[in-house]
Protein backbone atom coordinates (compact mmCIF):
# COMPACT_ATOMS: atom_id res chain seq x y z
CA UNK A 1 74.35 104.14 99.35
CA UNK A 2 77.97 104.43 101.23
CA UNK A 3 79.94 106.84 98.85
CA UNK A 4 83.62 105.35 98.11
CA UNK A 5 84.94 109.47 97.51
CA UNK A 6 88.31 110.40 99.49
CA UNK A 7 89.02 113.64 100.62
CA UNK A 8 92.74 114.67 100.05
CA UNK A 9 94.73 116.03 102.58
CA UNK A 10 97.87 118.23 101.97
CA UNK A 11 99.86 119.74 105.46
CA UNK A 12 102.06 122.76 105.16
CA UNK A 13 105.08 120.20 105.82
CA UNK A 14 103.82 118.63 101.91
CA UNK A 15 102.73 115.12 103.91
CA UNK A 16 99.54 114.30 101.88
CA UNK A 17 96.43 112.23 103.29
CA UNK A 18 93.27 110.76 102.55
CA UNK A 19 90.09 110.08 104.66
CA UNK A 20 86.82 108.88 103.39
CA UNK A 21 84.36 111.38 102.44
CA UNK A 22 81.46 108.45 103.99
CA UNK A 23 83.06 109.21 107.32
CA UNK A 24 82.27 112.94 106.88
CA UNK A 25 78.67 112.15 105.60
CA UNK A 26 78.13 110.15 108.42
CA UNK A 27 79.65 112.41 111.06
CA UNK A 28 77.27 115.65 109.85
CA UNK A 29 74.44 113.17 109.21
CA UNK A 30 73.98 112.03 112.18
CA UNK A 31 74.51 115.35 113.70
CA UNK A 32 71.60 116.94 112.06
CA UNK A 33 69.26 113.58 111.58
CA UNK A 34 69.87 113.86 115.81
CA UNK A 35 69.01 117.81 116.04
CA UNK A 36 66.42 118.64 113.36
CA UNK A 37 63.63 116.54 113.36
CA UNK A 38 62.73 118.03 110.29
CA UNK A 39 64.80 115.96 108.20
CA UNK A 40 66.99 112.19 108.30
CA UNK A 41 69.91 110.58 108.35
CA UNK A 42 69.32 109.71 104.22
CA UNK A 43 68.33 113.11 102.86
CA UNK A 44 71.49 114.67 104.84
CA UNK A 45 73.89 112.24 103.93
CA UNK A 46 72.69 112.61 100.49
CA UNK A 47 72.84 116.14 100.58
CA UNK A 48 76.71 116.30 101.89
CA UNK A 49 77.55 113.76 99.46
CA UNK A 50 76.51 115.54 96.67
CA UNK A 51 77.96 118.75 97.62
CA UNK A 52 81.87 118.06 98.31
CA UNK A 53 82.95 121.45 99.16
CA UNK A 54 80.25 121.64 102.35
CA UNK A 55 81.86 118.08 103.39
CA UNK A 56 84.91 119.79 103.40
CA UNK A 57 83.80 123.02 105.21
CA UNK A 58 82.25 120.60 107.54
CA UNK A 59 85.55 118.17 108.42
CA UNK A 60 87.26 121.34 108.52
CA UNK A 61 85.17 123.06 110.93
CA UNK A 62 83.58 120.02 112.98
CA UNK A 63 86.29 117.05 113.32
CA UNK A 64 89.64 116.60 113.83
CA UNK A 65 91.07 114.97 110.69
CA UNK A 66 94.09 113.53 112.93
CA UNK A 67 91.54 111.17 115.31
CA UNK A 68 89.74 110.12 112.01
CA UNK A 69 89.02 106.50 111.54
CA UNK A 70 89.58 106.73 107.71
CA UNK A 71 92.53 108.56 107.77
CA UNK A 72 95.59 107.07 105.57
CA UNK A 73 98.94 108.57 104.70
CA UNK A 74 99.47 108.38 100.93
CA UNK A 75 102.95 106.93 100.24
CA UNK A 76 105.44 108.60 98.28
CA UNK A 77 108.49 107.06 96.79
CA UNK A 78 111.41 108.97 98.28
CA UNK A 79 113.85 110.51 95.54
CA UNK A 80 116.71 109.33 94.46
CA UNK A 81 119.17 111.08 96.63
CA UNK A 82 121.42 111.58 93.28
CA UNK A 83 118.42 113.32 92.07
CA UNK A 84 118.66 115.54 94.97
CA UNK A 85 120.23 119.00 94.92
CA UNK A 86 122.16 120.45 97.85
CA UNK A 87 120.91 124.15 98.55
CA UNK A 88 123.27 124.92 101.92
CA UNK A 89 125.82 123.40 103.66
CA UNK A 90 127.55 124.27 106.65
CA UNK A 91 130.17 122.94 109.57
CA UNK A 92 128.45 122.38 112.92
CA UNK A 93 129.92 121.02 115.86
């Protein structure tokens, strides 16, 4: 059965992200149903589903999360800019 899970995504710039863990599952699934004839497209996507960190260590080391289907940017109400605190300022030219 097509899992519903989201994997979040957090960049170093704080821009947070979702794709869908079923996208994962089916990437490695097919991968391995494909190379080991030892075992199918079910009992892998099974097995990734039920074992989130490997789908994780397998987006990470096997797809590009930026060319995924799935992939949403969470929104984020912008602050208030009176809630805002200046750290610096400065003249430029």
């Amino acid at each position: 059965m097509k899992t519903t899970k989201k994997i979040k995504l957090t960049t170093e710039c704080g821009r947070e992200f979702t794709v869908d863990l079923h996208e994962v599952a089916e990437n490695r699934s097919v991968y391995y149903a494909e190379k080991d004839s030892e075992t199918s497209y079910d009992s892998e996507y099974d097995f990734i589903v039920s074992d989130e960190n490997y789908a994780i260590d397998w987006m990470q080391n096997n797809m590009d999360w930026y060319e995924m289907d799935s992939l949403k940017e969470i929104s984020v109400d912008p602050p208030m800019l009176s809630d805002l605190e200046i750290n610096d300022m400065e003249i430029v030219k």
